[in-house]
Structure formats: structure tokens, C-alpha cells
Protein backbone atom coordinates (compact mmCIF):
# COMPACT_ATOMS: atom_id res chain seq x y z
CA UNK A 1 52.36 92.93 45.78
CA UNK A 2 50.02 89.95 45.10
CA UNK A 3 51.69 87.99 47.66
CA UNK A 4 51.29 90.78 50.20
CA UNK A 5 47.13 91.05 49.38
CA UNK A 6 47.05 87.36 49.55
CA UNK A 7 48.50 87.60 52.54
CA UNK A 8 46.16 90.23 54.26
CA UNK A 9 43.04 88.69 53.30
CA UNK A 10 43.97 85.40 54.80
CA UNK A 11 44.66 87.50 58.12
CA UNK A 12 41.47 89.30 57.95
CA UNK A 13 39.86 86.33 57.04
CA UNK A 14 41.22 84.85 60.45
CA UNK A 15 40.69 87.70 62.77
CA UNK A 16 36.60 87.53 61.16
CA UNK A 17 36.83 83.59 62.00
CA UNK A 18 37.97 84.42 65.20
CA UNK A 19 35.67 86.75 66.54
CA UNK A 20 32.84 84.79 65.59
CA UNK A 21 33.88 81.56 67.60
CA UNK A 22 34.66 83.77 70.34
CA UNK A 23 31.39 85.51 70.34
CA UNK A 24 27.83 83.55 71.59
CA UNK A 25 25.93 81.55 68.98
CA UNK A 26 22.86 82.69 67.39
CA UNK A 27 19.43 81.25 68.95
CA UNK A 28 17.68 78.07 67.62
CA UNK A 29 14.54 79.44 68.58
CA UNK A 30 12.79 82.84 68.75
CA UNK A 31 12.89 82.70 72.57
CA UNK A 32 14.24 80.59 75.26
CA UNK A 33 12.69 81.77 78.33
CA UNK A 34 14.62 80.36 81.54
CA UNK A 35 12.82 77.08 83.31
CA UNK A 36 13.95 78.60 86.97
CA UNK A 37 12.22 75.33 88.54
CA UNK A 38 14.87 73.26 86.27
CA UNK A 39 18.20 72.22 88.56
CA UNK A 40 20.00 71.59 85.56
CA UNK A 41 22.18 74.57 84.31
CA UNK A 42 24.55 74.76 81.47
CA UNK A 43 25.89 78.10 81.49
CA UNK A 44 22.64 79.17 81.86
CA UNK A 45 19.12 78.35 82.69
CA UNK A 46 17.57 75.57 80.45
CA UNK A 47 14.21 76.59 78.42
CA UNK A 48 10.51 76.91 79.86
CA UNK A 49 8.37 75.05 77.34
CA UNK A 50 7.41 77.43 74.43
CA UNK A 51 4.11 76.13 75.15
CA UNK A 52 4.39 77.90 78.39
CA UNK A 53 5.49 81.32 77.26
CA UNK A 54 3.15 83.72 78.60
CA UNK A 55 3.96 87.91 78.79
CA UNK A 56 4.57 87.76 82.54
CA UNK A 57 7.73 86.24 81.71
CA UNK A 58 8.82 89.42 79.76
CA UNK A 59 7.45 92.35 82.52
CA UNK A 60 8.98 93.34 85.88
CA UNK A 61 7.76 96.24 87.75
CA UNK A 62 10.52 96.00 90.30
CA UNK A 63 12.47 99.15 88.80
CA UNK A 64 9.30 101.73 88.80
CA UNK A 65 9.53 102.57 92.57
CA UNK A 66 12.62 103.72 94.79
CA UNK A 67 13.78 101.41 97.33
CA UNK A 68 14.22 102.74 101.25
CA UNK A 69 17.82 103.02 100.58
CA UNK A 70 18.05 104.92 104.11
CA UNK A 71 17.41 101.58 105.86
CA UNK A 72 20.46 100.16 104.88
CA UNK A 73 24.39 100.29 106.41
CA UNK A 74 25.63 101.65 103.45
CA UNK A 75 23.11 103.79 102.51
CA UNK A 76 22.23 102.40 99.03
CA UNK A 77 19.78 99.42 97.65
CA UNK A 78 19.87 97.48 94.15
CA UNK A 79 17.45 96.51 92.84
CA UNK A 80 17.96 93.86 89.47
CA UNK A 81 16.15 92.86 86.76
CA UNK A 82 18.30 89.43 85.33
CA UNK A 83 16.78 86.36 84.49
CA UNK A 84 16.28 85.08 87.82
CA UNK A 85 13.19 87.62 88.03
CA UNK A 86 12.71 88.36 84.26
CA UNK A 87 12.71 84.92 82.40
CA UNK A 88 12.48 86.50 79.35
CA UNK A 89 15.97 87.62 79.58
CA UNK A 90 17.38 83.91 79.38
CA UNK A 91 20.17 83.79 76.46
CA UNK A 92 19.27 87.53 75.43
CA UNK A 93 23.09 88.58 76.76
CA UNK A 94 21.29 91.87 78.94
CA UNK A 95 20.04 92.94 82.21
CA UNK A 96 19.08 96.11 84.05
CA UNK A 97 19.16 96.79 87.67
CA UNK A 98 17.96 99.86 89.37
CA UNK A 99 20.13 101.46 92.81
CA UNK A 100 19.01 104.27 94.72
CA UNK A 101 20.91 106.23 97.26
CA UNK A 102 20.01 107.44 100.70
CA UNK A 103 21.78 110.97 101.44
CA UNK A 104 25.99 110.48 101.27
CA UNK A 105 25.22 107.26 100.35
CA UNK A 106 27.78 104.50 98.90
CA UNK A 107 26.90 101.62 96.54
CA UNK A 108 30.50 99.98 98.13
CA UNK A 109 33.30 98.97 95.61
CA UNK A 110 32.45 95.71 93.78
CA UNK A 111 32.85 94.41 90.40
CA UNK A 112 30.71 92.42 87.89
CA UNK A 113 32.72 89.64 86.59
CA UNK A 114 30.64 89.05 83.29
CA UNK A 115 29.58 92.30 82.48
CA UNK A 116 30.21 96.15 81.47
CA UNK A 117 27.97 98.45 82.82
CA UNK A 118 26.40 101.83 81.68
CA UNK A 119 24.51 103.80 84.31
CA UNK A 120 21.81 106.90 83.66
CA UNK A 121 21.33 109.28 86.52
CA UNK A 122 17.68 109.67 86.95
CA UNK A 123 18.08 111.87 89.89
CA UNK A 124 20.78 113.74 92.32
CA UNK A 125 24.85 113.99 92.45
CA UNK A 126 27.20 111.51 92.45
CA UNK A 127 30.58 110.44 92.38
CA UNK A 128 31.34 107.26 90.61
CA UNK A 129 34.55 105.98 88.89
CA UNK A 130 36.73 102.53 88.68
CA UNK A 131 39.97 101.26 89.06
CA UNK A 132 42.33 99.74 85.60
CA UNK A 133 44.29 96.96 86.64
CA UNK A 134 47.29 99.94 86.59
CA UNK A 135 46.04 100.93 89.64
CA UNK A 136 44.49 104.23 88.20
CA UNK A 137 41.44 105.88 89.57
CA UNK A 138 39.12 106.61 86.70
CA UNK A 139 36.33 109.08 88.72
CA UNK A 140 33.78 111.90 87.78
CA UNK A 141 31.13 113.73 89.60
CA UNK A 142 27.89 113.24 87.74
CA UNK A 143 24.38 114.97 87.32
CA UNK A 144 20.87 114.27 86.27
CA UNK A 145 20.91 112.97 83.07
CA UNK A 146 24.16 112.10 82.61
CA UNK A 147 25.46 108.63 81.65
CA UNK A 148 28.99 106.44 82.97
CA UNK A 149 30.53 103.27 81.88
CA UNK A 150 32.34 101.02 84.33
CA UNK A 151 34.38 98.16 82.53
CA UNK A 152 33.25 94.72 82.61
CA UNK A 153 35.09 92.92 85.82
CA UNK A 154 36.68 96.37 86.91
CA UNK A 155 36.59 97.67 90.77
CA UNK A 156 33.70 100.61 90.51
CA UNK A 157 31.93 102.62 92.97
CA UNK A 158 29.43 105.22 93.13
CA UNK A 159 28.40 107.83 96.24
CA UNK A 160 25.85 110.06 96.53
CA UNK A 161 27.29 113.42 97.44
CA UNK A 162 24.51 115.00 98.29
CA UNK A 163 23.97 115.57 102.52
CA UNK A 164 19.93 116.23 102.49
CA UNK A 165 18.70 114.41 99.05
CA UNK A 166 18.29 111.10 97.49
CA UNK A 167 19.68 109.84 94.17
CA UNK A 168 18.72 106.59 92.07
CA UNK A 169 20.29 105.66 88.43
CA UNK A 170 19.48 102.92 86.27
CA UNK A 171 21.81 100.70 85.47
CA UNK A 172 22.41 98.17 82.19
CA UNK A 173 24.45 95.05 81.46
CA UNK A 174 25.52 93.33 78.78
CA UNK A 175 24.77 90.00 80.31
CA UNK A 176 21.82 88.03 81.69
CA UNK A 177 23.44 87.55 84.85
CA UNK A 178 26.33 89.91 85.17
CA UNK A 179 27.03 88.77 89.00
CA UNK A 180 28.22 90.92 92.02
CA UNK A 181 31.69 90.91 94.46
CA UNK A 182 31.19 93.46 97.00
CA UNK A 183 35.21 93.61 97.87
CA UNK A 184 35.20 94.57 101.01
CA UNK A 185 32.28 91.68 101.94
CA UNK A 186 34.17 89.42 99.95
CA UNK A 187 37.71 89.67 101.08
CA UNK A 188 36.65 89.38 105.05
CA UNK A 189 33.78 87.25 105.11
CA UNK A 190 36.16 84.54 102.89
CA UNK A 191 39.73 84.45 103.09
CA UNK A 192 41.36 83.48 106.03
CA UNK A 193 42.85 85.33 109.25
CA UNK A 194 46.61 84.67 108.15
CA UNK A 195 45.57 85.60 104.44
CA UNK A 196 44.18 88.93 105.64
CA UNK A 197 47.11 89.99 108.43
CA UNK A 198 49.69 89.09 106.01
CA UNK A 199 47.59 90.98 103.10
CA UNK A 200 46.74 94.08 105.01
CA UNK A 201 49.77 94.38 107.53
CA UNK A 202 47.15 94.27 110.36
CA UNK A 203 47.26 92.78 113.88
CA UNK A 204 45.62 90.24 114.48
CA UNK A 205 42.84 91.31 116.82
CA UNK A 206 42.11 94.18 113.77
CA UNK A 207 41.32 91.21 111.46
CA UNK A 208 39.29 89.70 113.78
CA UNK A 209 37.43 92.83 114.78
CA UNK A 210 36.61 93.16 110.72
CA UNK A 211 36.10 89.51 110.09
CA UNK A 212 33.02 89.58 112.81
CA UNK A 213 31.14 92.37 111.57
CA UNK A 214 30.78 90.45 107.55
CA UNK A 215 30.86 86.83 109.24
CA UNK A 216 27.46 84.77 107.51
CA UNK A 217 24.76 85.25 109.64
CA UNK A 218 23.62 81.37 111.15
């Protein structure tokens, strides 16, 4: 019996050892607010001077007013509050971003790739869900008030279902800079006609007719 104990605290003892290589360091300092100007990046943004640390690096007003989400091809608008407009966030591992919905409209299917996401309906009906890497659709319709996770780096989506009214939510991450693949952007703006006909089964003049409408603008 001693043998066994022994050998369960040496296993806990390495799943605890573990986790905490795997997980980020604690912070040196109180704050490391991100030098945007700075070229040099290390996972990261390096730090502003604490010198130069003023509350304006802490505040954004970007998520207080809906965006004209009826102005757009899709029908949606994000709006993000990361460290590239809120300094403050630089090493704090969080983020928020705001998306509002024109009538029937569709934040497309993308995924973050270094984040999970949580999402609060401030307004309107939606449907929003994700895929597992089992192929299985993981949807819900959704109301005021209510709250959804997506998976960090899983295919998600969310629609407004409503045919006459808006709809915003406000969305948080557990990164800094959880970063955004719109698929459908991604997949014909990038790969490669062959890639894409071979991928798809298409002709090639349907590839084409795709690859021209998500081509970079010059």
C-alpha cells in the first residue's frame, strides 16, 4: 500500500509540474503595456516605458456604439478590443470584441486559433453553433441575455434570424490577440486553383468564378 501512495503522489506531483510549465509565466512587473511603435515582437508586443503609462492605455470606447452592420456583404461588423487598440491588454491573456448584425445577418464561419470564446446577447435572435473536429454540428438558437461558448480554434458561426431587426453580442477571449480565419476568405483568396478543383470537385471556371470575387484588392 505504501508503494502504491508513493507512487500516486509522484504522479500528481508530475501532472502539477506539468501544468505549470505548460501554462504562461507570472508577470515581472505590475503592467506591461504594449510599445505598438516597437518592430520587435516576441510572442507579443514588447513594453511601453512604465514611465509612460498613462489611463488612455487602459480605455476604449469602440464597443459603446453599434456599427452599420447593414453596409456590409455579409451583413455583420466586429468590432475588437485586443492590444493593438487597448495597450493595456499586453500579456493580460484577454480581449473583447463587439459584432452587431444587420437583419438575417451572418458573422461567416471562421475560427480563432488562440482563443475560446464566450458571447452575451445584448440584443435580438440568433443562431450560432461550431463544428468538433468529428464533424458534428454543435448549434442553438439564442435570445437576449443568453450566453454561448465556441471552442478555442473550432469552426463557429453566428446569424441573425431575425428579417426586420438588428442584433449585437459581446464577445470575450481568453487571449490578447485571439486572431481571425474567415474560411471561406481564407480557402479562396490563398490556396491555389488545382488545390481548390481537386478539394471541392469543381470545374475549373467555378473556382475561378469564386477565386475573383475574395482576390486582394491592388
Amino acid at each position: 500500500m505504501a508503494s502504491i501512495a508513493t507512487s500516486l503522489v509522484v504522479i500528481v506531483t508530475m501532472l502539477v509540474s506539468a501544468v505549470a510549465v505548460a501554462s504562461e509565466s507570472n508577470m515581472l512587473q505590475d503592467v506591461c503595456v504594449a510599445d505598438l511603435s516597437n518592430a520587435v515582437k516576441v510572442n507579443g508586443y514588447t513594453c511601453k516605458d512604465s514611465t509612460q503609462v498613462t489611463p488612455e492605455h487602459f480605455y476604449f470606447q469602440g464597443l459603446a456604439t453599434a456599427a452599420a452592420a447593414s453596409n456590409t456583404s455579409t451583413g455583420a461588423v466586429v468590432t475588437g478590443a485586443t492590444v493593438e487598440k487597448l495597450p493595456g491588454l499586453n500579456t493580460l491573456g484577454l480581449s473583447m470584441s463587439r459584432i452587431d448584425y444587420a437583419p438575417n445577418g451572418l458573422n461567416p464561419p471562421h475560427i480563432h486559433p488562440r482563443a475560446s470564446e464566450i458571447i452575451f446577447v445584448l440584443e435580438g435572435q440568433l443562431y450560432v453553433g461550431f463544428v468538433t473536429t468529428a464533424g458534428k454540428l454543435v448549434a442553438k438558437y439564442i435570445n437576449k441575455g443568453d450566453v454561448f461558448v465556441f471552442p478555442k480554434g473550432l469552426l463557429h458561426f453566428q446569424k441573425n434570424i431575425a428579417k426586420s431587426a438588428p442584433a449585437s453580442v459581446i464577445a470575450a477571449f481568453d487571449s490578447q490577440l485571439p486572431g481571425t480565419q474567415s474560411l471561406v476568405s481564407s480557402l479562396f483568396g490563398a490556396l491555389p486553383e488545382d488545390i481548390l478543383v481537386k478539394s471541392f470537385q469543381f470545374k475549373p471556371k467555378q473556382v475561378k468564378r469564386i477565386k475573383s470575387r475574395y482576390q486582394p484588392k491592388k
